[in-house]
C-alpha atoms as a PDB file:
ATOM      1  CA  UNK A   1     169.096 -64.703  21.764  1.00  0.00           C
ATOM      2  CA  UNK A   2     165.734 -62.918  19.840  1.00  0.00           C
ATOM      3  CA  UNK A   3     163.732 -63.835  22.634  1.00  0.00           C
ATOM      4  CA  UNK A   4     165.586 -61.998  25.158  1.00  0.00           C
ATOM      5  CA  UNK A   5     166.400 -59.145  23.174  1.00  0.00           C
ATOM      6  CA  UNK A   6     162.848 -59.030  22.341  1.00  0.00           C
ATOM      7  CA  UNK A   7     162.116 -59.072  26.143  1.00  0.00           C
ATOM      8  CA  UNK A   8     164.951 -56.323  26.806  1.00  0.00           C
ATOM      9  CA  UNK A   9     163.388 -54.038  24.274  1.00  0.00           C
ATOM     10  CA  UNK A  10     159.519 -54.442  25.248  1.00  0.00           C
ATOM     11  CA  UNK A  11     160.803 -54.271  29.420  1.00  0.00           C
ATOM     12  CA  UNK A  12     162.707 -50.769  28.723  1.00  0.00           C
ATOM     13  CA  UNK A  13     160.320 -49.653  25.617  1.00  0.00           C
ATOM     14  CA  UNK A  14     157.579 -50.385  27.406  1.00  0.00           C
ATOM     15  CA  UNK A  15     158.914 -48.719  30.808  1.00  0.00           C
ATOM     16  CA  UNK A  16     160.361 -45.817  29.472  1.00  0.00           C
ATOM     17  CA  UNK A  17     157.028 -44.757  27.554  1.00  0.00           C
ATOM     18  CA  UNK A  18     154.992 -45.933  30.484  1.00  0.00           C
ATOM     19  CA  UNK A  19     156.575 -43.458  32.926  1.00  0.00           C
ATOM     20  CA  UNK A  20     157.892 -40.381  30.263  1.00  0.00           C
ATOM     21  CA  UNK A  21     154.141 -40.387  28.884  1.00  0.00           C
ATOM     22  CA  UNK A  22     151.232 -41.939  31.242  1.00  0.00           C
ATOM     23  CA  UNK A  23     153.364 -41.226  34.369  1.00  0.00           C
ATOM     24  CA  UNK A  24     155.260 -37.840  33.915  1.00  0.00           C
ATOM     25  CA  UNK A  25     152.940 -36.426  31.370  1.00  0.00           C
ATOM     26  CA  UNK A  26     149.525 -37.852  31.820  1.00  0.00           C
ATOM     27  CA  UNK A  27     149.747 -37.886  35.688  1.00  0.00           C
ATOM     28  CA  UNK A  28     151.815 -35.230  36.737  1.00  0.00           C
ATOM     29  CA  UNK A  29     152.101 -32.571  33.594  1.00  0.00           C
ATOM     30  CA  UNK A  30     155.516 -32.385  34.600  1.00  0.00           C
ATOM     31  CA  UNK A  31     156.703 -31.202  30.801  1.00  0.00           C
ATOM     32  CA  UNK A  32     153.976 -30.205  27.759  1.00  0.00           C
ATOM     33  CA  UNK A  33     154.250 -31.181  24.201  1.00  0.00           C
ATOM     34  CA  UNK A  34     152.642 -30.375  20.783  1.00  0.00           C
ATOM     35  CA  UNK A  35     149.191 -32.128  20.052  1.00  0.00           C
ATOM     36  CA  UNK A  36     150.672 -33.931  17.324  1.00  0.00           C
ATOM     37  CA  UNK A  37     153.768 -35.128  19.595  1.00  0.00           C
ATOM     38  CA  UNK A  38     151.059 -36.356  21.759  1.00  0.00           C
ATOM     39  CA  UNK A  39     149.454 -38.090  19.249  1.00  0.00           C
ATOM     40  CA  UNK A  40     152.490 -40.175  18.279  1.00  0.00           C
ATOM     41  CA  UNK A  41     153.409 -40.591  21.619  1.00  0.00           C
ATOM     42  CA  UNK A  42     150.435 -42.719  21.987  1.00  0.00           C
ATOM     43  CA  UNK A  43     150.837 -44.676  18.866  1.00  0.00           C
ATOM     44  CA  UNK A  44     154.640 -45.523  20.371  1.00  0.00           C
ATOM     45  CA  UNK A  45     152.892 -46.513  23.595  1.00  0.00           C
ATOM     46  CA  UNK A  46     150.424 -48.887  21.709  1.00  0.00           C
ATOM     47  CA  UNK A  47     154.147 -50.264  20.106  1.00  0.00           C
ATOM     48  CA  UNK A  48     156.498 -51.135  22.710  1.00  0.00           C
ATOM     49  CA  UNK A  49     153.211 -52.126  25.335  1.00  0.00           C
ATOM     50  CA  UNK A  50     151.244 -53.837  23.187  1.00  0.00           C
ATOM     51  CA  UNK A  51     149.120 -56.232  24.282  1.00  0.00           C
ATOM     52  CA  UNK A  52     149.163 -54.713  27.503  1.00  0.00           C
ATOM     53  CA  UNK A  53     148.754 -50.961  26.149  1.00  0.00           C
ATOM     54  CA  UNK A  54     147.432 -49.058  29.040  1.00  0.00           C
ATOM     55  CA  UNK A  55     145.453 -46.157  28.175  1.00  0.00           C
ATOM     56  CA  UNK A  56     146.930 -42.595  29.364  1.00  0.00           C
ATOM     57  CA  UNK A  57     143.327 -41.320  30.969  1.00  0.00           C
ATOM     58  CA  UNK A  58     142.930 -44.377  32.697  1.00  0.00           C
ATOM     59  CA  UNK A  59     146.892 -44.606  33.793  1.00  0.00           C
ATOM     60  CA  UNK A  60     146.923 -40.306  34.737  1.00  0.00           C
ATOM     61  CA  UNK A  61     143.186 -40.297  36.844  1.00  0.00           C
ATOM     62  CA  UNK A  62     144.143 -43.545  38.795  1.00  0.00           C
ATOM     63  CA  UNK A  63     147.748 -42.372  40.143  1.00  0.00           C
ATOM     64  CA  UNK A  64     146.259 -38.837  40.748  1.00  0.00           C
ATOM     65  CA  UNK A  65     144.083 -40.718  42.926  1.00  0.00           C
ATOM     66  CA  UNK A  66     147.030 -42.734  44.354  1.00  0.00           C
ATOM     67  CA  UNK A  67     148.688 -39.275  45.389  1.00  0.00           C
ATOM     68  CA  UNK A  68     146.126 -38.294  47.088  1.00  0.00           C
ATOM     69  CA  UNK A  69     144.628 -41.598  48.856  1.00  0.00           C
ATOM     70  CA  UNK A  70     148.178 -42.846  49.088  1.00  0.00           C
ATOM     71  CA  UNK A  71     148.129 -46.090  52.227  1.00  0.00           C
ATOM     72  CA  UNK A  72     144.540 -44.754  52.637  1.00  0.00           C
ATOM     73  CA  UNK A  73     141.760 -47.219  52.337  1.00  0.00           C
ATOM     74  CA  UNK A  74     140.359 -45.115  49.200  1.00  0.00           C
ATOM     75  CA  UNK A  75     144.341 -45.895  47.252  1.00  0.00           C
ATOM     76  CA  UNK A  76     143.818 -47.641  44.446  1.00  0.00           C
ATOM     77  CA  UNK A  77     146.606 -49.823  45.359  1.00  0.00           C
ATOM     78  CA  UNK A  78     148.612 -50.649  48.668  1.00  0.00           C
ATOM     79  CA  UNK A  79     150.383 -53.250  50.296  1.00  0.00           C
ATOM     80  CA  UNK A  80     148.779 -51.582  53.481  1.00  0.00           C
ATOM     81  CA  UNK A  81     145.145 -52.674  52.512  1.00  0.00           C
ATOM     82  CA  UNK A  82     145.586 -55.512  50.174  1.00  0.00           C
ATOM     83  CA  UNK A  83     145.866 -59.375  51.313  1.00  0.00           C
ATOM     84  CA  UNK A  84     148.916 -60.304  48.810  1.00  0.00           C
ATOM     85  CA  UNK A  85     150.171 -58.971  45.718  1.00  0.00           C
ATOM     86  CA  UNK A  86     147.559 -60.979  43.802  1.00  0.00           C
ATOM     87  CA  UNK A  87     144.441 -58.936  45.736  1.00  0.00           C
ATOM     88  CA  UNK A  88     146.479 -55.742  44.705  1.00  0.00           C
ATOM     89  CA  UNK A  89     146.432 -56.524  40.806  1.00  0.00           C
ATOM     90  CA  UNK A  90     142.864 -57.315  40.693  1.00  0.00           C
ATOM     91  CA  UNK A  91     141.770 -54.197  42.598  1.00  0.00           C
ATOM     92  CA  UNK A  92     144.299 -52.199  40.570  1.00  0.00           C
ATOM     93  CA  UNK A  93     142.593 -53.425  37.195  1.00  0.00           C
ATOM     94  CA  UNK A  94     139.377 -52.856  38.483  1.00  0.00           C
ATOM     95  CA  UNK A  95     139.752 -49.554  39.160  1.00  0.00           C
ATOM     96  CA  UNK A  96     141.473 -48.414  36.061  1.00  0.00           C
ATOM     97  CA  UNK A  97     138.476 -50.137  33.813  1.00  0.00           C
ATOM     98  CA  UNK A  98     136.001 -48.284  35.633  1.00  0.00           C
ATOM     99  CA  UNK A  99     138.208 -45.150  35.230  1.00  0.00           C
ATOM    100  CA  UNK A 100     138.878 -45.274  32.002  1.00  0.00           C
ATOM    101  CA  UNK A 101     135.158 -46.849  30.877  1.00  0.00           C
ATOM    102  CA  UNK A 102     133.860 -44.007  33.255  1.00  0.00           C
ATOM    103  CA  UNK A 103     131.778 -46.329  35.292  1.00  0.00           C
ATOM    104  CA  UNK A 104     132.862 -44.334  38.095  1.00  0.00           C
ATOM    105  CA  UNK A 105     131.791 -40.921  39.424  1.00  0.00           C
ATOM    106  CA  UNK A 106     135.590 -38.980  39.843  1.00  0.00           C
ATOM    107  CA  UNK A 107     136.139 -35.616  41.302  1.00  0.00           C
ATOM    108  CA  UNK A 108     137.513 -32.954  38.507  1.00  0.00           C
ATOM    109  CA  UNK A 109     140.823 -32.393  40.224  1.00  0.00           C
ATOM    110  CA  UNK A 110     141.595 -35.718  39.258  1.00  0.00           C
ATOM    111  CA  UNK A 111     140.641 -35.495  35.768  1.00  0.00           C
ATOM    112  CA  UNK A 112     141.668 -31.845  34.982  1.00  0.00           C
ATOM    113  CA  UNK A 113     143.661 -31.481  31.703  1.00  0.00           C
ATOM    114  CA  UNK A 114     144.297 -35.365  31.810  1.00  0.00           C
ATOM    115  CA  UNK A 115     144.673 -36.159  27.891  1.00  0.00           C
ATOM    116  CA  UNK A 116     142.511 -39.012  26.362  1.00  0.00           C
ATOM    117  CA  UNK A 117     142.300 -39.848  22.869  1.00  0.00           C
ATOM    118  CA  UNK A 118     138.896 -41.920  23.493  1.00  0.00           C
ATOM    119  CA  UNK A 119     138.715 -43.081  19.520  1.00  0.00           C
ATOM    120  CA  UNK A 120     142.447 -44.777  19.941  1.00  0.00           C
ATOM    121  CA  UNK A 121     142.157 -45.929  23.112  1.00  0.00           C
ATOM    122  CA  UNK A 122     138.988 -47.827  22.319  1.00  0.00           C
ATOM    123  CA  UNK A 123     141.204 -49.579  19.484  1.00  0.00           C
ATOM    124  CA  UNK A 124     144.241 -50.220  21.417  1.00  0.00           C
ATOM    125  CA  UNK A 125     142.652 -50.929  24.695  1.00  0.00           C
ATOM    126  CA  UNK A 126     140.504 -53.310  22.714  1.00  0.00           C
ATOM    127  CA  UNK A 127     140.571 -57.444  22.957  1.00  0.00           C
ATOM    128  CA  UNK A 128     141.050 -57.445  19.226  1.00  0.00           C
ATOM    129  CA  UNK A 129     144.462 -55.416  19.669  1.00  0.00           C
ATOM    130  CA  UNK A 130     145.387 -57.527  22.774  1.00  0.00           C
ATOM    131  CA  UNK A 131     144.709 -60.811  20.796  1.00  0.00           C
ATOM    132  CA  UNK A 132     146.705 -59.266  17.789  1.00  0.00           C
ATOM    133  CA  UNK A 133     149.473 -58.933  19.608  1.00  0.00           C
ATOM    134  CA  UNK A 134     149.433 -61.929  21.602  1.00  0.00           C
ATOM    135  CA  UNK A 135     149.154 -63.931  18.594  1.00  0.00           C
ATOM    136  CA  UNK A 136     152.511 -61.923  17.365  1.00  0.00           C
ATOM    137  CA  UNK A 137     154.684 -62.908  20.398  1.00  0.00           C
ATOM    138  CA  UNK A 138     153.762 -66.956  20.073  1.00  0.00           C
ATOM    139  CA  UNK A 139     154.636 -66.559  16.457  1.00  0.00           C
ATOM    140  CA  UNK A 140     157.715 -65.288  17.073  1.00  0.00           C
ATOM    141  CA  UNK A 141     158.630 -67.581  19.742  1.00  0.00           C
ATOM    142  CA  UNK A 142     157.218 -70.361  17.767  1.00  0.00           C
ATOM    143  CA  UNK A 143     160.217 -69.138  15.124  1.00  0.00           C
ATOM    144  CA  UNK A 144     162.618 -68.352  17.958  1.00  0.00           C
ATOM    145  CA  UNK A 145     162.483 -69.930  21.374  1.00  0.00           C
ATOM    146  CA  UNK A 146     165.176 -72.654  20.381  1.00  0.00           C
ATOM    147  CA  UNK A 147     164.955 -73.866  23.850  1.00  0.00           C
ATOM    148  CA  UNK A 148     161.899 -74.676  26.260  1.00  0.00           C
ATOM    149  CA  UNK A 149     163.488 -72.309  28.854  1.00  0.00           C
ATOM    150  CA  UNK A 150     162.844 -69.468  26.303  1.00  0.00           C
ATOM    151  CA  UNK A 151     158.826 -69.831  26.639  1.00  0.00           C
ATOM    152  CA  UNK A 152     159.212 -69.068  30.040  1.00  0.00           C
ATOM    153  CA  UNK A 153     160.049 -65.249  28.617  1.00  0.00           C
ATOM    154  CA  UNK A 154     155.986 -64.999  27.250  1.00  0.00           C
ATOM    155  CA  UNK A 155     154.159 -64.335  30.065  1.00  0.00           C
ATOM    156  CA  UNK A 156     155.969 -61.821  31.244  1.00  0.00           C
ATOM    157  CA  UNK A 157     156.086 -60.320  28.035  1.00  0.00           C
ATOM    158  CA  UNK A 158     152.574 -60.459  27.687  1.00  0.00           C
ATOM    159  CA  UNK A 159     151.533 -59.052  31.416  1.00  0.00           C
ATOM    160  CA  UNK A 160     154.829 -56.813  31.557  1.00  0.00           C
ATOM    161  CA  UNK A 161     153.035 -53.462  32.135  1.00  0.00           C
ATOM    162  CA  UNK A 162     151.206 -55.088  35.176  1.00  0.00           C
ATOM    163  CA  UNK A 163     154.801 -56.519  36.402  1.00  0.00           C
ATOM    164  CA  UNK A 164     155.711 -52.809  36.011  1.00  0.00           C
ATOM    165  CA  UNK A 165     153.177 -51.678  38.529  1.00  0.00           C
ATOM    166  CA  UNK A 166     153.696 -54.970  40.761  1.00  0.00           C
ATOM    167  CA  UNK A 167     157.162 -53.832  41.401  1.00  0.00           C
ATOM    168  CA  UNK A 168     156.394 -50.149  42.554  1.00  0.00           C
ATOM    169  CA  UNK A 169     153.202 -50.469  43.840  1.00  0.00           C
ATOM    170  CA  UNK A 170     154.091 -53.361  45.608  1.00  0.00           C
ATOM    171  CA  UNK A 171     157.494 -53.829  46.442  1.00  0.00           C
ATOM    172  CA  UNK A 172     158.746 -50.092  46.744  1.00  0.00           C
ATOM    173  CA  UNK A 173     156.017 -48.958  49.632  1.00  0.00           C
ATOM    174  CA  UNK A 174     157.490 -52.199  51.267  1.00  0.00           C
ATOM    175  CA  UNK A 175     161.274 -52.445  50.692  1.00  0.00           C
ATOM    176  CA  UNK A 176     164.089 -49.820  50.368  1.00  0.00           C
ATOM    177  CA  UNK A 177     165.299 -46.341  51.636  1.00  0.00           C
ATOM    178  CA  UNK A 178     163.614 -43.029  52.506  1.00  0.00           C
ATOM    179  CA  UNK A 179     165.287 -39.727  51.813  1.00  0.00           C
ATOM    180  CA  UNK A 180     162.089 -37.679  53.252  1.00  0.00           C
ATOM    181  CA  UNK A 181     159.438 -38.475  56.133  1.00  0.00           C
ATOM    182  CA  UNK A 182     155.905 -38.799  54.488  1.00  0.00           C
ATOM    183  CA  UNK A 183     152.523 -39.567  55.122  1.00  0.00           C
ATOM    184  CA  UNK A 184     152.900 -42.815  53.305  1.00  0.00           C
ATOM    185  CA  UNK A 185     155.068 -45.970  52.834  1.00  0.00           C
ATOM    186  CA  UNK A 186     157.018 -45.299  49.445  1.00  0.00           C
ATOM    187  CA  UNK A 187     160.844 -45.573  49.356  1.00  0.00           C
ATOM    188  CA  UNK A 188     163.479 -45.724  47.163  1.00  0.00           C
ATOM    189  CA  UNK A 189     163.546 -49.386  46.168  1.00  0.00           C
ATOM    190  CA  UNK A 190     167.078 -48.872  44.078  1.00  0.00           C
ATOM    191  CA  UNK A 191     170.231 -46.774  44.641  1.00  0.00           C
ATOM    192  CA  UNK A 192     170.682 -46.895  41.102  1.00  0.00           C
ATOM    193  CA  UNK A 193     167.629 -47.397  39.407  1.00  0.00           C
ATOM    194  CA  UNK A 194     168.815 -49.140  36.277  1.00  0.00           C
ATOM    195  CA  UNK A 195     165.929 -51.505  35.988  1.00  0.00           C
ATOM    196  CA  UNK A 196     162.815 -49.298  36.423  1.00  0.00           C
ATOM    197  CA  UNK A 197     164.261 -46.169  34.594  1.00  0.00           C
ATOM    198  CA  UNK A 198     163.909 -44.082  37.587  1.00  0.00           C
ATOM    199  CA  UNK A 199     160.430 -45.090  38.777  1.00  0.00           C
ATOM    200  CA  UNK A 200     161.706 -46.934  41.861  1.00  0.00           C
ATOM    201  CA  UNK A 201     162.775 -43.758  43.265  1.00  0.00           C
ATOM    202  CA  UNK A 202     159.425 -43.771  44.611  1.00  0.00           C
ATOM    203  CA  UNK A 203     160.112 -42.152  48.466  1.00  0.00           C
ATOM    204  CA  UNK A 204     161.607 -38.505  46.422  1.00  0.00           C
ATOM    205  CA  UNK A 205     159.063 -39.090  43.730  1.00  0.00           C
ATOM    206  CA  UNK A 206     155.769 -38.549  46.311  1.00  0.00           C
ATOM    207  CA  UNK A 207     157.955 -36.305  48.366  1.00  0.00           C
ATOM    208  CA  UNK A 208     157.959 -33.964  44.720  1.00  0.00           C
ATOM    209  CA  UNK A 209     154.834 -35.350  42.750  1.00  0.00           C
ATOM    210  CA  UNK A 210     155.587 -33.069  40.113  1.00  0.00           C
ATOM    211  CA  UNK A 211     159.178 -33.153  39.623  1.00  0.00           C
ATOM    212  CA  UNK A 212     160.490 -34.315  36.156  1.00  0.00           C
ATOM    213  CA  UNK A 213     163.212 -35.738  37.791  1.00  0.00           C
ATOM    214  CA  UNK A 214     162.319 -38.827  40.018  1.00  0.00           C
ATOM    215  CA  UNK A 215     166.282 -38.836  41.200  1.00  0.00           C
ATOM    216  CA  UNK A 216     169.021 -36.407  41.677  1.00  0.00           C
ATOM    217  CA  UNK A 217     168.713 -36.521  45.970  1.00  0.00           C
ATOM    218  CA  UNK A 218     171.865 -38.582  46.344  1.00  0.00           C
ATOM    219  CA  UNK A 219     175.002 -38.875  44.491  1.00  0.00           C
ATOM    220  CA  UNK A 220     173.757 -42.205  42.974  1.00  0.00           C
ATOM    221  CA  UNK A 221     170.237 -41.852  42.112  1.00  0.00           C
ATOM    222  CA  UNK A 222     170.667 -41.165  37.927  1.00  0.00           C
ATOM    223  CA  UNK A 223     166.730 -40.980  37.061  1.00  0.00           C
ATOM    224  CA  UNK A 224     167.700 -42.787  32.930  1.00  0.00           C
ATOM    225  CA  UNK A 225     163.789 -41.488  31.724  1.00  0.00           C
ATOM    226  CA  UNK A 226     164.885 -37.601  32.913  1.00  0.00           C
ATOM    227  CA  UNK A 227     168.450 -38.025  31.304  1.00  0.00           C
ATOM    228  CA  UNK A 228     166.546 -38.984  28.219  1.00  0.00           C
ATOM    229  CA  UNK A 229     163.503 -36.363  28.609  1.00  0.00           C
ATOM    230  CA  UNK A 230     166.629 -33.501  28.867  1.00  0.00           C
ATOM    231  CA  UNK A 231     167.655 -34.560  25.501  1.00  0.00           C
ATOM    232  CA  UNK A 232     164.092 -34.166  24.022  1.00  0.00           C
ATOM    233  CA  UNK A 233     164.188 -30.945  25.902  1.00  0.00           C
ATOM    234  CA  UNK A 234     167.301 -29.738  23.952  1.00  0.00           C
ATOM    235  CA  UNK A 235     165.805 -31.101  20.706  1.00  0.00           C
ATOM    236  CA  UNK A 236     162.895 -28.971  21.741  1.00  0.00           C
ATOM    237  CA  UNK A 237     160.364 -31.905  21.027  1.00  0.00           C
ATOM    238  CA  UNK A 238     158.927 -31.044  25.054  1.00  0.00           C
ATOM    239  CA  UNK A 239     159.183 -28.519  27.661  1.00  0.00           C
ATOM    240  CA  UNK A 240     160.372 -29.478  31.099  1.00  0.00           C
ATOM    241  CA  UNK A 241     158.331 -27.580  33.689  1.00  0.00           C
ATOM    242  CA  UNK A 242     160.708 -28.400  36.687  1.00  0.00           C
END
């Protein structure tokens, strides 16, 4: 029972920063916060991805660069120019390292007001925090995986934030439904995206790049991360631009 609920928590934890705060904010600017919200919205990041922490420069210049190069042979990832899944990946990780080691010569637009805290990104992007936490998982399935079934749960744990990406990247400019025409294969992989809090609303989500809310089109598509992100907004902890 710990091992799954450990699972549950790092899938949604782990989702719901990845696409409130490298996605919506990093990427897209779609709502602004104070510097020091920022700063523990990385921190919380680091917590629930952990030893697959992906760094929100890195995350923000890469899907700007999806956007724009979307099913292009310059996209950082797509099912329209990769072999399998498995080509995908590796080209995906490439690119991000290069990004966010700037290896790479990248035009401004695609940089422009992207934030990066380079000093904690170094640390939490680092093998010595991917080890750390790696090294915390078999521990606690060592205490708690009564069954051998259970271990099956670590992998994924430990490459979730790449499963993440898999699923949209992947699977959502391949399978689903299209509420608008555009120049690119995303859909809607979900009606009710209860799984990828709101991210597999992928078709409305390049149709409006920089719309907080990924759903609202149809009756059923309840976006969880913009229910959540109007509740901050009431709190006044961020703005909502749109």
């Amino acid at each position: 029972m710990e091992v799954i609920l450990l699972f549950i928590v790092l899938w949604y934890g782990g989702l719901f920063f990845q696409t409130f705060f490298l996605h919506r904010y990093a990427a897209h600017q779609s709502f602004t916060m104070s510097k020091t919200a920022e700063k523990i919205t990385y921190f919380l990041t680091w917590l629930f991805q952990g030893a697959n922490y992906l760094s929100a420069y890195g995350y923000g210049v890469m899907h700007r660069m999806h956007h724009a190069y979307a099913d292009t042979e310059k996209d950082p990832h797509s099912p329209k120019y990769d072999e399998n899944v498995f080509a995908m990946m590796w080209r995906t990780k490439s690119t991000y390292q290069n990004i966010n080691k700037k290896k790479i010569a990248i035009d401004d637009k695609f940089t422009k007001n992207v934030p990066q805290w380079f000093r904690f990104d170094a640390f939490a992007s680092s093998y010595y925090s991917r080890i750390f936490w790696t090294v915390l998982y078999i521990l606690f399935f060592m205490k708690f995986a009564t069954t051998w079934w259970l271990w099956l749960f670590l992998p994924l744990i430990i490459l979730m934030a790449p499963i993440h990406g898999v699923i949209i990247n992947w699977y959502a400019h391949i399978y689903g439904y299209v509420n608008f025409k555009v120049k690119d294969t995303s859909k809607n992989l979900l009606p009710f995206d209860f799984l990828m809090m709101g991210e597999a609303y992928h078709n409305n989500h390049h149709k409006h790049g920089s719309n907080a809310n990924f759903g609202g089109v149809r009756w059923h598509e309840i976006d969880p991360t913009y229910v959540i992100m109007k509740v901050l907004n009431k709190l006044q902890l961020i703005k909502i631009k749109s």
